[in-house]
N, C-alpha and C. Protein backbone atom coordinates (compact mmCIF):
# COMPACT_ATOMS: atom_id res chain seq x y z
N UNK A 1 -125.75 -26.54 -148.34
CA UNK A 1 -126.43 -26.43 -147.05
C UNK A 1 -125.73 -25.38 -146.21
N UNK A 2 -126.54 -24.36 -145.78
CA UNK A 2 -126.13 -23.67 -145.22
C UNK A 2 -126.37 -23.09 -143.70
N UNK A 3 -125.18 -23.54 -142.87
CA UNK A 3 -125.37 -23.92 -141.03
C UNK A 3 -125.77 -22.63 -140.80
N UNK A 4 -127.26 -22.41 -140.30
CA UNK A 4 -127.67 -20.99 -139.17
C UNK A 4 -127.45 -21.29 -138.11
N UNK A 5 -126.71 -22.45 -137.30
CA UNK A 5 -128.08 -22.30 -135.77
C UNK A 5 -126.87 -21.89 -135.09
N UNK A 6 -125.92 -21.61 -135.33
CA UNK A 6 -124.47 -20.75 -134.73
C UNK A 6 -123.44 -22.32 -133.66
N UNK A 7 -123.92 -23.31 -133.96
CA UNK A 7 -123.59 -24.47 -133.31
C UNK A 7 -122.49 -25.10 -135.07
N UNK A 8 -121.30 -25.32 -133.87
CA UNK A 8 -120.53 -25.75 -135.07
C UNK A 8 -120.01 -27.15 -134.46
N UNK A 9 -120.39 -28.31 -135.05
CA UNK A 9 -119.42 -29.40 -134.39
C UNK A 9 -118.09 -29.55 -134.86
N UNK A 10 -117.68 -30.34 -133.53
CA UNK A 10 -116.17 -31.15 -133.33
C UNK A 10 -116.24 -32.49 -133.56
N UNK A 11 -114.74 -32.78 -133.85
CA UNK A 11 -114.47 -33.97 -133.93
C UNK A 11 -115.08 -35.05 -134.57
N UNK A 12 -116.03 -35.68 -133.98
CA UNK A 12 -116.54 -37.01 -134.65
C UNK A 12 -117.96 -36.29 -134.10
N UNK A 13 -118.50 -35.38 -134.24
CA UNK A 13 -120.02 -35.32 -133.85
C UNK A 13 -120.94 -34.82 -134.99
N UNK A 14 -121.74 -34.49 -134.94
CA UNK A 14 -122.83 -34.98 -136.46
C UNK A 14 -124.15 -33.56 -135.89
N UNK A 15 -124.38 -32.61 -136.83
CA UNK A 15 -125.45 -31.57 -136.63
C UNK A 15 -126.80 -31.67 -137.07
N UNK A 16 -127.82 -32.72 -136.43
CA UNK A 16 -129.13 -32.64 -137.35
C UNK A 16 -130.10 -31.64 -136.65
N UNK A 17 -130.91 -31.67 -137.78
CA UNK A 17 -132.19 -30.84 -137.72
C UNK A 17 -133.56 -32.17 -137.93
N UNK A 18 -133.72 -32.65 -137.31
CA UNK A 18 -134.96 -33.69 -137.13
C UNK A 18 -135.46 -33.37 -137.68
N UNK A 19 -136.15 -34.32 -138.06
CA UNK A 19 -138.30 -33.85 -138.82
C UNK A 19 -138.58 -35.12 -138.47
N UNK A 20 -140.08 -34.26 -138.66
CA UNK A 20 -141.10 -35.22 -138.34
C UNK A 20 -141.91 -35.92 -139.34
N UNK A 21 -142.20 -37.20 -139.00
CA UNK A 21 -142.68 -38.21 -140.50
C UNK A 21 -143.98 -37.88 -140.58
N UNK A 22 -145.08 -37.75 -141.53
CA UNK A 22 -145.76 -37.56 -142.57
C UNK A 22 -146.58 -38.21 -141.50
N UNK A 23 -146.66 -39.84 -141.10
CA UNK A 23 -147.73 -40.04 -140.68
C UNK A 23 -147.98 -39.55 -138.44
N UNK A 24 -147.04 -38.81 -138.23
CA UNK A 24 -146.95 -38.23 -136.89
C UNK A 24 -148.01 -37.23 -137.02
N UNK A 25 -148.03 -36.59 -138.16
CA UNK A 25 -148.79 -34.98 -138.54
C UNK A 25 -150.29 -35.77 -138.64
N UNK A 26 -150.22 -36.88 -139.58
CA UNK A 26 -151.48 -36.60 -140.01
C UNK A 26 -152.66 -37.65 -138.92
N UNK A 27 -152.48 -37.66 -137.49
CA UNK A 27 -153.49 -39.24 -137.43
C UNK A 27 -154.29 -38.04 -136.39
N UNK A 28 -155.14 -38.85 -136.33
CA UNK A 28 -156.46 -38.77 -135.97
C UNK A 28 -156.41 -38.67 -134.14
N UNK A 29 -155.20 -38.94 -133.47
CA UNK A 29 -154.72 -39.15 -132.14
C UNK A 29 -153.76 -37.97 -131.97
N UNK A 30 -153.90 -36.52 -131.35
CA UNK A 30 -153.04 -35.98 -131.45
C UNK A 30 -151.98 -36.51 -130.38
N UNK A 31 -150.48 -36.67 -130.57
CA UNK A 31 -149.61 -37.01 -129.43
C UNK A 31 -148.80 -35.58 -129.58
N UNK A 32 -148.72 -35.74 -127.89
CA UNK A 32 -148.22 -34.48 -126.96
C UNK A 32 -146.80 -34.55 -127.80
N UNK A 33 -146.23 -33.44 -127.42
CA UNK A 33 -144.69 -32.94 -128.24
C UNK A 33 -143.86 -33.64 -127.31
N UNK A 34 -143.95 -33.47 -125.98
CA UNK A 34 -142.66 -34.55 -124.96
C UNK A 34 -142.91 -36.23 -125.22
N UNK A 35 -144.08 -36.30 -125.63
CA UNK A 35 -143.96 -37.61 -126.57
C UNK A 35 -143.15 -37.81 -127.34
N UNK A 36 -143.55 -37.25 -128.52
CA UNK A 36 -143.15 -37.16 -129.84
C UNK A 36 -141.24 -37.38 -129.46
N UNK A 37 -141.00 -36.49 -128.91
CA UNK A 37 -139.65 -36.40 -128.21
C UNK A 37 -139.00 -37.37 -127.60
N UNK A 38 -139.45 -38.15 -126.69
CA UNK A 38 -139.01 -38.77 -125.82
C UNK A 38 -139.31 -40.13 -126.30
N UNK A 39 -140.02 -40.28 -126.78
CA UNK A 39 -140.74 -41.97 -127.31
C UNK A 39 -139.35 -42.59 -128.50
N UNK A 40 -138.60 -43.77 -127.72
CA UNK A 40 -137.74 -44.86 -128.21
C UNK A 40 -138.43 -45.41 -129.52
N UNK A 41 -139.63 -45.69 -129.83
CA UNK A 41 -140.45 -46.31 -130.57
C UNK A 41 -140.73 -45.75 -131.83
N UNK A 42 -140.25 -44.46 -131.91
CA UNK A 42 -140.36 -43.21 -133.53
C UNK A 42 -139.19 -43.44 -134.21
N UNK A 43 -139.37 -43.46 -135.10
CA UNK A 43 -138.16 -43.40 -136.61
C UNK A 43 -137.79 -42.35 -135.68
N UNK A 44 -135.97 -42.22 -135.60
CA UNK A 44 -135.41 -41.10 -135.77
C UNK A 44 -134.88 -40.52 -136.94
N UNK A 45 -135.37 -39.64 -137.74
CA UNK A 45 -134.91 -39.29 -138.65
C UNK A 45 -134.47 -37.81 -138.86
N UNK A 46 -134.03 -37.22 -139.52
CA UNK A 46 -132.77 -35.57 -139.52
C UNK A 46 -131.91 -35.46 -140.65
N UNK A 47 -132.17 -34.27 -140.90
CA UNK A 47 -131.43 -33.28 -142.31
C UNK A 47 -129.92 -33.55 -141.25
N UNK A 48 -128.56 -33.37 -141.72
CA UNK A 48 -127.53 -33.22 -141.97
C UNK A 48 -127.66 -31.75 -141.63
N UNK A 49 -126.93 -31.01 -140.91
CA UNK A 49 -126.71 -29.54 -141.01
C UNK A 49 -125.22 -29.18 -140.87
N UNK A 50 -124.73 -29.72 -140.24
CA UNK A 50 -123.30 -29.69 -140.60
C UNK A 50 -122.49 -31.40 -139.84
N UNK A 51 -121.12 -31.53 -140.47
CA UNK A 51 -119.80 -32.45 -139.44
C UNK A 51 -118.99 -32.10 -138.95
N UNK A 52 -118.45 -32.42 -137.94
CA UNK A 52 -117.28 -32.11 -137.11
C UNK A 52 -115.57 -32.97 -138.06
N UNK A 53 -115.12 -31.80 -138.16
CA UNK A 53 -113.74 -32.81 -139.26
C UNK A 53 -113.23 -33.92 -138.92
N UNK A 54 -113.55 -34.80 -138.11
CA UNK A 54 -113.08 -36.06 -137.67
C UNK A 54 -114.16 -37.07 -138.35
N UNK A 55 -115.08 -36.51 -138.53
CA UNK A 55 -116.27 -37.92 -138.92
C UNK A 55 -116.34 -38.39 -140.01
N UNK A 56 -116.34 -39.73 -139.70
CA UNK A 56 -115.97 -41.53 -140.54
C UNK A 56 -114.78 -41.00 -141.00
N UNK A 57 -113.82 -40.46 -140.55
CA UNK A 57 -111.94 -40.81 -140.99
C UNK A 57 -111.46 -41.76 -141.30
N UNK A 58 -112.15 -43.17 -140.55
CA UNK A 58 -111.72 -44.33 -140.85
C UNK A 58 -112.57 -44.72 -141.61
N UNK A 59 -113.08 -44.73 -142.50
CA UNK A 59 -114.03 -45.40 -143.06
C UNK A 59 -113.82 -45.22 -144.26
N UNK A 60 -113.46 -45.52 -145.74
CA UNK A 60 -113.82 -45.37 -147.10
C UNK A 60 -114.16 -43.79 -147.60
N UNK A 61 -115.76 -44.17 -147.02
CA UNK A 61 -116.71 -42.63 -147.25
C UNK A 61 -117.21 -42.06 -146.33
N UNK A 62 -117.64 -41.21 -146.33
CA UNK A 62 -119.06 -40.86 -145.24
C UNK A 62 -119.57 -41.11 -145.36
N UNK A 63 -120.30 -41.22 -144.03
CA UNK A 63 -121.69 -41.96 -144.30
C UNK A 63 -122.80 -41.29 -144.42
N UNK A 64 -122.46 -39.55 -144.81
CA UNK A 64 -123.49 -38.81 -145.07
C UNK A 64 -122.73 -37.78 -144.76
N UNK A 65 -123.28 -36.46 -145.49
CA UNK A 65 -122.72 -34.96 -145.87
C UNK A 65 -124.11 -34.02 -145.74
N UNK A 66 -123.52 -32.78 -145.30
CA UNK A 66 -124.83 -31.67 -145.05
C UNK A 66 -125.60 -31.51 -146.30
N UNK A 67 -127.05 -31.70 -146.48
CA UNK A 67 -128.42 -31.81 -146.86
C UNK A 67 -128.33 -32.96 -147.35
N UNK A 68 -127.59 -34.28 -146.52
CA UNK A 68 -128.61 -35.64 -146.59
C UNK A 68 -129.79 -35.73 -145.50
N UNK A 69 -130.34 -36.49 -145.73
CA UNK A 69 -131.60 -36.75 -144.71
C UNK A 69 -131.10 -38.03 -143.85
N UNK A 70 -130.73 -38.24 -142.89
CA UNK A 70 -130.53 -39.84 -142.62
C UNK A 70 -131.66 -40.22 -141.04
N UNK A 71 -130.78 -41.48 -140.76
CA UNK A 71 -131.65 -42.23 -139.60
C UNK A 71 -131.20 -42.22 -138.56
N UNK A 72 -130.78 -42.18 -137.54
CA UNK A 72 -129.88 -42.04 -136.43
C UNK A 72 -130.89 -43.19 -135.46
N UNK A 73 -129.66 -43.97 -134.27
CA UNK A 73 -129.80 -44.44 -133.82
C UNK A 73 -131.42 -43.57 -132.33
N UNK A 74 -131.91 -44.70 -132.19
CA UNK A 74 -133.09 -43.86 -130.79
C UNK A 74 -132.34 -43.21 -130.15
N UNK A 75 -132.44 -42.52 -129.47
CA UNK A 75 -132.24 -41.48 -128.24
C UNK A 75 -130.60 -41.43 -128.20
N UNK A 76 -130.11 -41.05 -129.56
CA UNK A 76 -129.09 -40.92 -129.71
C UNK A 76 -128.81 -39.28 -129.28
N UNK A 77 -127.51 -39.10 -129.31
CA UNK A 77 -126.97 -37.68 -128.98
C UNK A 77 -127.64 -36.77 -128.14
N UNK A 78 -127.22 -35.85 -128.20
CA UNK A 78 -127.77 -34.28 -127.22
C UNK A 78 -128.82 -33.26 -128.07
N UNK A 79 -129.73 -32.63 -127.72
CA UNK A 79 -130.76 -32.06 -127.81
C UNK A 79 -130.46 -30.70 -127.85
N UNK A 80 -130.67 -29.52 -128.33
CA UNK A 80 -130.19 -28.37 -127.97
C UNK A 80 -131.08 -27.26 -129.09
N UNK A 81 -130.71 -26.13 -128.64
CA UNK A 81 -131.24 -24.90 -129.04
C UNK A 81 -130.39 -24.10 -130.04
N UNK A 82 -130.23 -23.87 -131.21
CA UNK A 82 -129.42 -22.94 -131.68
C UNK A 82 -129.29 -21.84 -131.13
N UNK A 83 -128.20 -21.45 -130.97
CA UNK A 83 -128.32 -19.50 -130.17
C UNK A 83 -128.13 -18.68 -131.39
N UNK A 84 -128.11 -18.90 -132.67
CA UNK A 84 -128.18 -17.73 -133.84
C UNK A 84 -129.65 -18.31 -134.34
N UNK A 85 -129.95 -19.17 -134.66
CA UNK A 85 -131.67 -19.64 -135.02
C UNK A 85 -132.85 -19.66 -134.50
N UNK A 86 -132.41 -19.86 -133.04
CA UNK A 86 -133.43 -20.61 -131.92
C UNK A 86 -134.42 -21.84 -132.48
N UNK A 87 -133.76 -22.61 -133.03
CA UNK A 87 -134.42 -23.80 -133.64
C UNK A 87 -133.53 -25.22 -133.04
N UNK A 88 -134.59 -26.22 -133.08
CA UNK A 88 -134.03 -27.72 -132.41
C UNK A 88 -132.96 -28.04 -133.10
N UNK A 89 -132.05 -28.61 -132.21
CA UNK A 89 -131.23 -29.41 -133.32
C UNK A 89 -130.34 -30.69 -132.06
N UNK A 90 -130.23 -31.68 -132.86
CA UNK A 90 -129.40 -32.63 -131.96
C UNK A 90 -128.19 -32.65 -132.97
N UNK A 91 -127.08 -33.09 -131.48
CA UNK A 91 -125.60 -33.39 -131.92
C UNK A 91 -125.63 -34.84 -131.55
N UNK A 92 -124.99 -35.80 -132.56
CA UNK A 92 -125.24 -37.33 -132.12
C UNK A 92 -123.56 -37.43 -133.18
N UNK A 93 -123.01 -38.65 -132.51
CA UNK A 93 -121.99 -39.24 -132.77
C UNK A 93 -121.95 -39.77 -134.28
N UNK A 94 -120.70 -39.49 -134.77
CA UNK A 94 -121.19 -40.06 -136.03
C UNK A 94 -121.16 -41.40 -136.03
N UNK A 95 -121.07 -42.42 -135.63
CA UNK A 95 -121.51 -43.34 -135.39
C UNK A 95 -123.10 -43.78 -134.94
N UNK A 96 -123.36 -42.92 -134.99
CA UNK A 96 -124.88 -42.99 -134.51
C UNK A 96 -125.79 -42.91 -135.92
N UNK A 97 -125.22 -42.86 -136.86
CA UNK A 97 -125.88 -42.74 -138.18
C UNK A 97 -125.55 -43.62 -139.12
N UNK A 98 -126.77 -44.33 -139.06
CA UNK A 98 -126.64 -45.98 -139.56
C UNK A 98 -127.35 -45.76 -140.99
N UNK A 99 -127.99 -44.86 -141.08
CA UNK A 99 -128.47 -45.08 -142.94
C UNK A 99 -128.96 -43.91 -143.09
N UNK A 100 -128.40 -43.70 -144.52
CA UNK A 100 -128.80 -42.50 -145.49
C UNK A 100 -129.47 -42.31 -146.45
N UNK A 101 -131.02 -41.99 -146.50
CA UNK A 101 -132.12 -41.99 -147.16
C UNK A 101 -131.77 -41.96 -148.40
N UNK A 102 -131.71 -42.58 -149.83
CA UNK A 102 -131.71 -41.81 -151.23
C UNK A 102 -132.59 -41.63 -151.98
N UNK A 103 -133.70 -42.11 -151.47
CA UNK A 103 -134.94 -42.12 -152.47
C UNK A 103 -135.99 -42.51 -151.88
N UNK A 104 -137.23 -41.73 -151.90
CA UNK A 104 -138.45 -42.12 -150.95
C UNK A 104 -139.59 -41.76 -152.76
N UNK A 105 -140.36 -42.70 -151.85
CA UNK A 105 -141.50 -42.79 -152.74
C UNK A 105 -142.15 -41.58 -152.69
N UNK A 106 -142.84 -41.11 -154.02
CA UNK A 106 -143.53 -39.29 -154.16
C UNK A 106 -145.20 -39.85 -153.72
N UNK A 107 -145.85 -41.25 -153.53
CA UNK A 107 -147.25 -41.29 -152.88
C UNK A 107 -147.18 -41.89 -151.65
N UNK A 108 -148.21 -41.23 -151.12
CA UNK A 108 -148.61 -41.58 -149.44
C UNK A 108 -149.01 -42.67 -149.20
C-alpha cells in the first residue's frame, strides 16, 4: 500500500480512506453527501492507508496494517483533505478500530 495523500500519522493514530457500502450507491432514495457523512447510523468502514509507530504497542498484534479494510468506531477521528492527493481521508485513534474485515461474500 502505497500512502499519496502527503498526511503521515503519529503516534497511536490510524490513516483511512473510507468507502462507501454497495447498498448506499445503489437505492432508489438518493441521500445528500453531508448525510452520508454525518449520519451516526452508517457502517463506518475504510482501507488502512497508513499507522503512526505507536499503534497497538501494547497489544500482541495489530489490529490491522495498510490495505486492510476495517470498521471504525461512528464519528470517530478527524476528517481531512490530503494536500499531495486532494482526496478524503480520516485520522481516528487506533483504538477506534474494532474489526478487521477478512472475507466478504462475492454475491449481492
Amino acid at each position: 500500500m502505497i500512502n499519496t495523500s502527503g498526511l503521515e500519522p503519529r503516534g497511536r493514530a490510524v490513516l483511512l480512506r473510507m468507502t462507501e457500502l454497495e447498498g448506499m450507491k445503489a437505492t432508489l432514495i438518493e441521500i445528500p453527501e453531508h448525510v452520508k457523512r454525518n449520519s451516526s447510523t452508517i457502517e463506518q468502514r475504510g482501507e488502512v492507508i497508513a499507522v503512526g509507530g505507536d499503534c497497538w504497542a501494547d497489544e500482541k498484534e495489530p489490529r490491522a496494517q495498510p490495505g486492510d479494510t476495517v470498521i471504525v468506531t461512528k464519528l470517530a477521528g478527524y476528517m481531512t483533505k490530503g494536500p499531495a492527493d486532494g482526496k478524503i481521508y480520516r485520522l481516528v485513534n487506533d483504538r477506534d478500530v474494532f474489526c478487521r474485515i477478512t472475507k466478504e461474500s462475492q454475491h449481492g
